[in-house]
Every structure is written in structure tokens, then in C-alpha cells.
N, C-alpha and C. Protein backbone atom coordinates (compact mmCIF):
# COMPACT_ATOMS: atom_id res chain seq x y z
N UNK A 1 89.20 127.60 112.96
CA UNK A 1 89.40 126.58 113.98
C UNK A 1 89.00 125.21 113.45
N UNK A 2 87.82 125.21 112.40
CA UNK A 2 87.34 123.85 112.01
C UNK A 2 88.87 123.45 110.86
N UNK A 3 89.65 124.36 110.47
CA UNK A 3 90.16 123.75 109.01
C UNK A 3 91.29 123.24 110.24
N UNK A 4 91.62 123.45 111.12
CA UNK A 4 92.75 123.30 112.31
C UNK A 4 92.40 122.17 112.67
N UNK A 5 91.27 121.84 112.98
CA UNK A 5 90.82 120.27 113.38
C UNK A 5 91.00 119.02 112.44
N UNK A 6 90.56 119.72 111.36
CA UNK A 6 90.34 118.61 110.32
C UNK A 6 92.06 118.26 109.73
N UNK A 7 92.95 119.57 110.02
CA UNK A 7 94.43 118.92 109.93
C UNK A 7 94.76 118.28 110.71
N UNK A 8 94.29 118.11 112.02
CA UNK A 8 95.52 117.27 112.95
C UNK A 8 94.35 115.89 113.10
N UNK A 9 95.02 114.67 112.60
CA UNK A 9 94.48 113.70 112.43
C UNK A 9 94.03 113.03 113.70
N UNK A 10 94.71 113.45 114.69
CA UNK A 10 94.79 112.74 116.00
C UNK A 10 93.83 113.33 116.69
N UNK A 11 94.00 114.21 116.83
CA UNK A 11 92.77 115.16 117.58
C UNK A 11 91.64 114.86 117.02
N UNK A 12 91.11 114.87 115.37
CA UNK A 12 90.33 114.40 114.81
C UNK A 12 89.79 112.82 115.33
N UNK A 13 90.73 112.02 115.29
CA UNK A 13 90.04 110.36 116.05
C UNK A 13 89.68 110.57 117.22
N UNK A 14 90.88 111.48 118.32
CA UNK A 14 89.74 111.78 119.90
C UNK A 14 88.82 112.38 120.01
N UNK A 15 88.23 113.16 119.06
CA UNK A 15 87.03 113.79 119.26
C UNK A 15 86.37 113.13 118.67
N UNK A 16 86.08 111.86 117.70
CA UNK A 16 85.28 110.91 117.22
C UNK A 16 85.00 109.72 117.90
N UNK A 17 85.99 109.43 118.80
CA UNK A 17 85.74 108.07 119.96
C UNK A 17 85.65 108.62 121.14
N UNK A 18 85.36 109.71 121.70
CA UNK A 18 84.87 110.47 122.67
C UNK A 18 83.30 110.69 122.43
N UNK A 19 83.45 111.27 121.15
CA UNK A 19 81.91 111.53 120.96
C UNK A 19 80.76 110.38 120.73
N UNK A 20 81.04 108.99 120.59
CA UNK A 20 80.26 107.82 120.24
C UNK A 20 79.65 107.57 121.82
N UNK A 21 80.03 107.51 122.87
CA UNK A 21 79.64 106.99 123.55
C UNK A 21 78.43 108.27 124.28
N UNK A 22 78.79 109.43 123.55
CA UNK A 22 77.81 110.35 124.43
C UNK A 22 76.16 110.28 123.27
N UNK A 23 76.81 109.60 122.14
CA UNK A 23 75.54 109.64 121.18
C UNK A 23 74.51 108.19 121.16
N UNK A 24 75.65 107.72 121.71
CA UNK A 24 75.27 105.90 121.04
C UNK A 24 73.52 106.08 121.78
N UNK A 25 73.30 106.50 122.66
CA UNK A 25 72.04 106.79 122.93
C UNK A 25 70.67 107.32 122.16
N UNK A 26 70.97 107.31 121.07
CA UNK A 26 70.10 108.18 120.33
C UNK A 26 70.23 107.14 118.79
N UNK A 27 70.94 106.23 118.62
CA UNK A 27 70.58 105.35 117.70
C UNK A 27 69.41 104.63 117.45
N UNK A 28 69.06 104.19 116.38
CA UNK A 28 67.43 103.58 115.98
C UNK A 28 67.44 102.51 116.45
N UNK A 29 68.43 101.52 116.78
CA UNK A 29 68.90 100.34 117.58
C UNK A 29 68.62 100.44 119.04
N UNK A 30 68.70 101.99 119.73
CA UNK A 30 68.67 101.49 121.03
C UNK A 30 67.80 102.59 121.34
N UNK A 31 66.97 103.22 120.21
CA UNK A 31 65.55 103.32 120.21
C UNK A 31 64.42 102.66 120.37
N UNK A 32 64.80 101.68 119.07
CA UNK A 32 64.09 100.36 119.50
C UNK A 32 64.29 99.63 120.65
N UNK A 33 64.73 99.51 121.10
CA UNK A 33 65.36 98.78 122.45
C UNK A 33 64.57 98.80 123.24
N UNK A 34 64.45 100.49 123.93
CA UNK A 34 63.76 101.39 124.35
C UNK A 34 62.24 101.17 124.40
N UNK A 35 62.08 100.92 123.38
CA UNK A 35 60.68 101.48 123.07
C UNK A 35 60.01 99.75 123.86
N UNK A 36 60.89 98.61 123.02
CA UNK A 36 59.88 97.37 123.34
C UNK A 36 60.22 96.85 124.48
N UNK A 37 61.13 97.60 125.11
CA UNK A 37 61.28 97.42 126.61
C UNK A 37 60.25 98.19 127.54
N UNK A 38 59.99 99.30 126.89
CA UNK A 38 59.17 100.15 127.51
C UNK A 38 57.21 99.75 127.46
N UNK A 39 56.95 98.73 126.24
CA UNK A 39 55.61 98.15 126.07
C UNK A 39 55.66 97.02 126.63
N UNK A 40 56.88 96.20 126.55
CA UNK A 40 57.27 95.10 127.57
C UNK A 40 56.39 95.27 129.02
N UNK A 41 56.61 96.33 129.78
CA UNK A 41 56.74 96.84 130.91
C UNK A 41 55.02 97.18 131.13
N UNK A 42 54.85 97.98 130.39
CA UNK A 42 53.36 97.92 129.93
C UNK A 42 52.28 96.98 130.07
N UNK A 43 52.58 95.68 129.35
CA UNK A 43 51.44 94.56 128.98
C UNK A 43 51.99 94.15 130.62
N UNK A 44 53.15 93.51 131.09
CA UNK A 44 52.99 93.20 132.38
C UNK A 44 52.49 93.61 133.79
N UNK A 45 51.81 94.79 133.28
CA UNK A 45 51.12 94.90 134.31
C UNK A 45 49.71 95.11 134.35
């Protein structure tokens, strides 16, 4: 089934721009984000 995927090119790009938006959450970018938003939140109170 994986060598079936990796032939059809198209199917291959929708399952790669489908899958970004369920990950983009877990990047070191919006880890960080996270984090100094979250000490942000912290010192203000």
C-alpha cells in the first residue's frame, strides 16, 4: 500500500497539505511561542 502511495503523485501532495496543518502545532516555532506566552502570563500576575 506504501509503494501505491508513493506512485500516485497526487494523492502523495493531498496527504502532505492535509497533514501540515494537523502538525504545525508541534513545531519549535510555536513551541516557543507557547512557552513565552505561557511565562508572559506568569510574571503578570
Amino acid at each position: 500500500a506504501i509503494f501505491d502511495l508513493f506512485e500516485d503523485q497526487v494523492r502523495l501532495k493531498q496527504l502532505k497539505s492535509n497533514a501540515w496543518p494537523s502538525i504545525q502545532h508541534l513545531t519549535i516555532e510555536a513551541m516557543a511561542k507557547n512557552f513565552i506566552n505561557g511565562i508572559n502570563a506568569i510574571l503578570e500576575l
